[in-house]
N, C-alpha and C. Protein backbone atom coordinates (compact mmCIF):
# COMPACT_ATOMS: atom_id res chain seq x y z
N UNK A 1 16.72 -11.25 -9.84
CA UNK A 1 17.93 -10.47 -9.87
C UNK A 1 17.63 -9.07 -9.36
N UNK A 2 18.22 -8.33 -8.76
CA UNK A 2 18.41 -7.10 -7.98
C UNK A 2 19.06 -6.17 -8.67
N UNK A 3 19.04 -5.11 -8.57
CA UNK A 3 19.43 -3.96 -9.50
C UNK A 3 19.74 -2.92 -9.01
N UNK A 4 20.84 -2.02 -8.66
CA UNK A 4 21.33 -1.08 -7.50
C UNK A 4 20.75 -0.38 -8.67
N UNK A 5 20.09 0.99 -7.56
CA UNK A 5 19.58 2.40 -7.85
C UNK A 5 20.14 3.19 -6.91
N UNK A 6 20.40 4.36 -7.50
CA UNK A 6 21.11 5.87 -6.71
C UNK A 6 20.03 6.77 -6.94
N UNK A 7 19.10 7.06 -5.79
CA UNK A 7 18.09 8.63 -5.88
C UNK A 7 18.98 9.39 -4.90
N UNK A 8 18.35 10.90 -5.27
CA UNK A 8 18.58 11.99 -4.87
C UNK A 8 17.38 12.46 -3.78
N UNK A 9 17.40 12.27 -2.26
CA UNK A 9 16.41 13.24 -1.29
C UNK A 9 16.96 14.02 -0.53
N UNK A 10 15.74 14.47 0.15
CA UNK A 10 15.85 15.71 1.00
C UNK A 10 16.67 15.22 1.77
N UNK A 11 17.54 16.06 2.22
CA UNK A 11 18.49 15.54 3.58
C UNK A 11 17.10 14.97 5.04
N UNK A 12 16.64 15.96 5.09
CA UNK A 12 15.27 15.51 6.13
C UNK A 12 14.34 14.25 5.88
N UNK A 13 14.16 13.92 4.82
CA UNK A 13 13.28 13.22 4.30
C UNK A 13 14.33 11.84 4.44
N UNK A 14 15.81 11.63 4.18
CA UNK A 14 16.47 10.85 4.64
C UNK A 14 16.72 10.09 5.81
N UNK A 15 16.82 11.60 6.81
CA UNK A 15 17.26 11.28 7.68
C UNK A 15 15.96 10.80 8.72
N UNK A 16 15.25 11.26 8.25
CA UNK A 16 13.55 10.85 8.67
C UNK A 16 13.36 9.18 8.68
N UNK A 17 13.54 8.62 7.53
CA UNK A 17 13.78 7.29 6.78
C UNK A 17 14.79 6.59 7.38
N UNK A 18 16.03 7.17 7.85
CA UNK A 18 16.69 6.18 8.87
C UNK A 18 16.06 6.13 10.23
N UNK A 19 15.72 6.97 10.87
CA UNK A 19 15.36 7.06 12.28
C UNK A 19 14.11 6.31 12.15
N UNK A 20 13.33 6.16 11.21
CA UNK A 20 12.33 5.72 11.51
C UNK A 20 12.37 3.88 11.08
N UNK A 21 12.77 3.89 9.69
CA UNK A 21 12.77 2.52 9.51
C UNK A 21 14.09 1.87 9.36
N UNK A 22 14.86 2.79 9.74
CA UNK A 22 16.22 1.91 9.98
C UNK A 22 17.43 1.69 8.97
N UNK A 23 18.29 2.47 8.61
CA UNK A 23 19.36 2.54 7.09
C UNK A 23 19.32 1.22 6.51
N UNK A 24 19.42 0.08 7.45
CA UNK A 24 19.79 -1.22 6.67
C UNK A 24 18.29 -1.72 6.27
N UNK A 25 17.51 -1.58 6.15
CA UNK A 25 15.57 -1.51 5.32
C UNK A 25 15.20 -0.87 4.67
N UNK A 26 16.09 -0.03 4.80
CA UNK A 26 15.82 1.17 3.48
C UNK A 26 15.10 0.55 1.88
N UNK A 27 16.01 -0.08 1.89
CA UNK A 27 15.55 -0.87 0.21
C UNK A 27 14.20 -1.89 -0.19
N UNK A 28 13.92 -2.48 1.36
CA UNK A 28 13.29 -3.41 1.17
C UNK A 28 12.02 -2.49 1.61
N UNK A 29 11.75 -1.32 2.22
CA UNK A 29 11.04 -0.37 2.81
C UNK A 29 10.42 0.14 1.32
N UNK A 30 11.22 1.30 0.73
CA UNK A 30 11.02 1.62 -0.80
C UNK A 30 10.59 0.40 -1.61
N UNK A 31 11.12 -0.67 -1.99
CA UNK A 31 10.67 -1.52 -2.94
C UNK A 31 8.78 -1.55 -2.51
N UNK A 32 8.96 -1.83 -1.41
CA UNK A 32 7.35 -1.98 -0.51
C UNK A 32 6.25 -1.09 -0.88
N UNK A 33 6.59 -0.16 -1.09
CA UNK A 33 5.88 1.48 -1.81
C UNK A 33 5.72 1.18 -2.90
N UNK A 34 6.85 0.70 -3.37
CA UNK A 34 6.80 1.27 -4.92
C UNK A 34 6.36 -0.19 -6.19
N UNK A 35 6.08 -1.22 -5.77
CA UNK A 35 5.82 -2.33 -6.23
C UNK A 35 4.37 -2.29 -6.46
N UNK A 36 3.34 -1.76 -6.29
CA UNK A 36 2.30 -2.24 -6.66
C UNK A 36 1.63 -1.29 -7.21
N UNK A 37 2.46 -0.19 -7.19
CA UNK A 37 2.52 0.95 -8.50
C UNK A 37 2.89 1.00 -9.92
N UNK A 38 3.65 -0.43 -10.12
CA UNK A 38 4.74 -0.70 -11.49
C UNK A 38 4.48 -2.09 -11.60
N UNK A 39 3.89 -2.65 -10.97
CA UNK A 39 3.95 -4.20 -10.98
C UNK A 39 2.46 -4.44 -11.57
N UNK A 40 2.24 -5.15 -12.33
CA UNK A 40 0.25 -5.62 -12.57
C UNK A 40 0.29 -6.90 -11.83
N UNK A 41 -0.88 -6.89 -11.30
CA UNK A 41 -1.27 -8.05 -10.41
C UNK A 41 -2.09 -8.74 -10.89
N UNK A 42 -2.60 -9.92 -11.12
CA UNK A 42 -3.71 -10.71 -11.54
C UNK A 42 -4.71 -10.51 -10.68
N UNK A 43 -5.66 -9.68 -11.03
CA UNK A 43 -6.46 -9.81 -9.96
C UNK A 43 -7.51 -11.19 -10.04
N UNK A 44 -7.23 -11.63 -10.86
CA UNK A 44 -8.68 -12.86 -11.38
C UNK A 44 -8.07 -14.12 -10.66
N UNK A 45 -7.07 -13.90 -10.81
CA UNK A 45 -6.10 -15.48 -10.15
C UNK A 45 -6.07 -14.86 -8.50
N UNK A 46 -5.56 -13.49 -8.38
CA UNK A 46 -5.79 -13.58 -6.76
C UNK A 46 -7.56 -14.30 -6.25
N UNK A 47 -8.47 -13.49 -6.89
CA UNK A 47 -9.80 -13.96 -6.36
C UNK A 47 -10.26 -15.36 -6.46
N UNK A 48 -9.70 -15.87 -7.61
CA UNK A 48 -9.42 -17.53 -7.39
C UNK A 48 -9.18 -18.08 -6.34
N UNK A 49 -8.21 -17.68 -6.03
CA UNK A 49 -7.05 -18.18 -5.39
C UNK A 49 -8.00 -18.45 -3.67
N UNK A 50 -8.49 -17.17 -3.87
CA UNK A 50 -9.22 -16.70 -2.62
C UNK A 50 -10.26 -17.71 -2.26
N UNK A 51 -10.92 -17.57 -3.23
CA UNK A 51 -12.34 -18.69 -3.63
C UNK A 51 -11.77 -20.07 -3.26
N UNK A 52 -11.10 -20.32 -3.24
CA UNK A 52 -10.36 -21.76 -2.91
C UNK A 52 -10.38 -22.21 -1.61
N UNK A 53 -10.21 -20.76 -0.63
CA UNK A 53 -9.80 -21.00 0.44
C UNK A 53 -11.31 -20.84 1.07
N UNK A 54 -12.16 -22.32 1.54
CA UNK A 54 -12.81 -22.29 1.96
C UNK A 54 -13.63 -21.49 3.48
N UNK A 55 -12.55 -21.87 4.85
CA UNK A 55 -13.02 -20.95 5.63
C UNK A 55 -13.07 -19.85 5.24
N UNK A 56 -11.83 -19.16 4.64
CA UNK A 56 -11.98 -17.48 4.30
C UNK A 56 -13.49 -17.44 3.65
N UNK A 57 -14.16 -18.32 2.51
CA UNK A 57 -15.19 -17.72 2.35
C UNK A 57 -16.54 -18.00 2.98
N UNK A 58 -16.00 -18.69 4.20
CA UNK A 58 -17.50 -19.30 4.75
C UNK A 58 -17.18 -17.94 6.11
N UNK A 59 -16.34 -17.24 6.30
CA UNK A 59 -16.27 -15.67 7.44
C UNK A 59 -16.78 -15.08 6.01
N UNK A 60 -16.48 -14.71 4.98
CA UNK A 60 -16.87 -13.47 4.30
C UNK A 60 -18.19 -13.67 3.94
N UNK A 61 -18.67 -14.94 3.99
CA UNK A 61 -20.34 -15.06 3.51
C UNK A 61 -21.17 -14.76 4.67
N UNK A 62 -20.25 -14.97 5.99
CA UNK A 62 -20.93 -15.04 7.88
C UNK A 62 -21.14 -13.55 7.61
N UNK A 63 -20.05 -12.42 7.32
CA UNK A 63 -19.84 -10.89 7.39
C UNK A 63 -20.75 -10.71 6.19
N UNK A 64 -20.80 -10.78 5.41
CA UNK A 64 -22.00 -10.02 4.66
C UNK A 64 -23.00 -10.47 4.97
N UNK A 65 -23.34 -11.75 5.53
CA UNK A 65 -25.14 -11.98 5.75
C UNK A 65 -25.23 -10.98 7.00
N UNK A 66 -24.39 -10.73 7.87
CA UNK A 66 -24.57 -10.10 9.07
C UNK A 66 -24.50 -8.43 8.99
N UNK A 67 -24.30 -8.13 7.81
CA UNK A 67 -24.03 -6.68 7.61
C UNK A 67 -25.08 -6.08 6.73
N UNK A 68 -25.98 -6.74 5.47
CA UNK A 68 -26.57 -6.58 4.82
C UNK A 68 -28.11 -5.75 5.71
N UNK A 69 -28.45 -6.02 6.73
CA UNK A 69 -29.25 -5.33 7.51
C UNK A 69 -28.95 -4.01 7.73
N UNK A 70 -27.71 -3.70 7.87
CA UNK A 70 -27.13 -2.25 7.78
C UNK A 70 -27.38 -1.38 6.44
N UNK A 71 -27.82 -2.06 5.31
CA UNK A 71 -28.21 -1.54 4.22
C UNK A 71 -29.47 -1.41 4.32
N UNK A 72 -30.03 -2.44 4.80
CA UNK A 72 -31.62 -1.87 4.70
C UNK A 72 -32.44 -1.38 5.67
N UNK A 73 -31.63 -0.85 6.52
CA UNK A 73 -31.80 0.16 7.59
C UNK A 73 -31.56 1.51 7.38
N UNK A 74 -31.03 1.86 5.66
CA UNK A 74 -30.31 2.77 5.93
C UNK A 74 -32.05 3.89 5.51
N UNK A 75 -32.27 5.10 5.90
CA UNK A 75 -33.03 5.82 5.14
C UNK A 75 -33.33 6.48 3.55
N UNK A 76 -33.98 6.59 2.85
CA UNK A 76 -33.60 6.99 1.95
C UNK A 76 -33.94 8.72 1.58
């Protein structure tokens, strides 16, 4: 369910916000910002989730074996 809100901005800061992303996105633009500021995320079920997805972790295991040399190159 959806819930109309009325804020108060800068006239500039408005009119900035139409020209740029367009009056009729406005809402779905703001919600976009402001959702993962107010919202809790699972992070344990996202990384699950992740873990599941095999290619993704057979590139992220390719990228860290291939990057880990960059650590032990580094000086101390």
């Amino acid at each position: 369910m959806q819930k109309k809100l009325t804020i108060t901005l800068d006239e500039q800061v408005y009119e900035g916000l139409c020209r740029v992303i367009g009056q009729q996105y406005l809402s779905q633009f703001i919600e976009r910002l402001v959702r993962p500021h107010v919202i809790e995320t699972d992070l344990e079920f996202g990384y699950r989730q992740m873990a599941l997805d095999e290619a993704h972790e057979f590139e992220a295991l390719e990228w860290a074996e291939a990057t880990i040399g960059d650590v032990c190159d580094e000086t101390q």
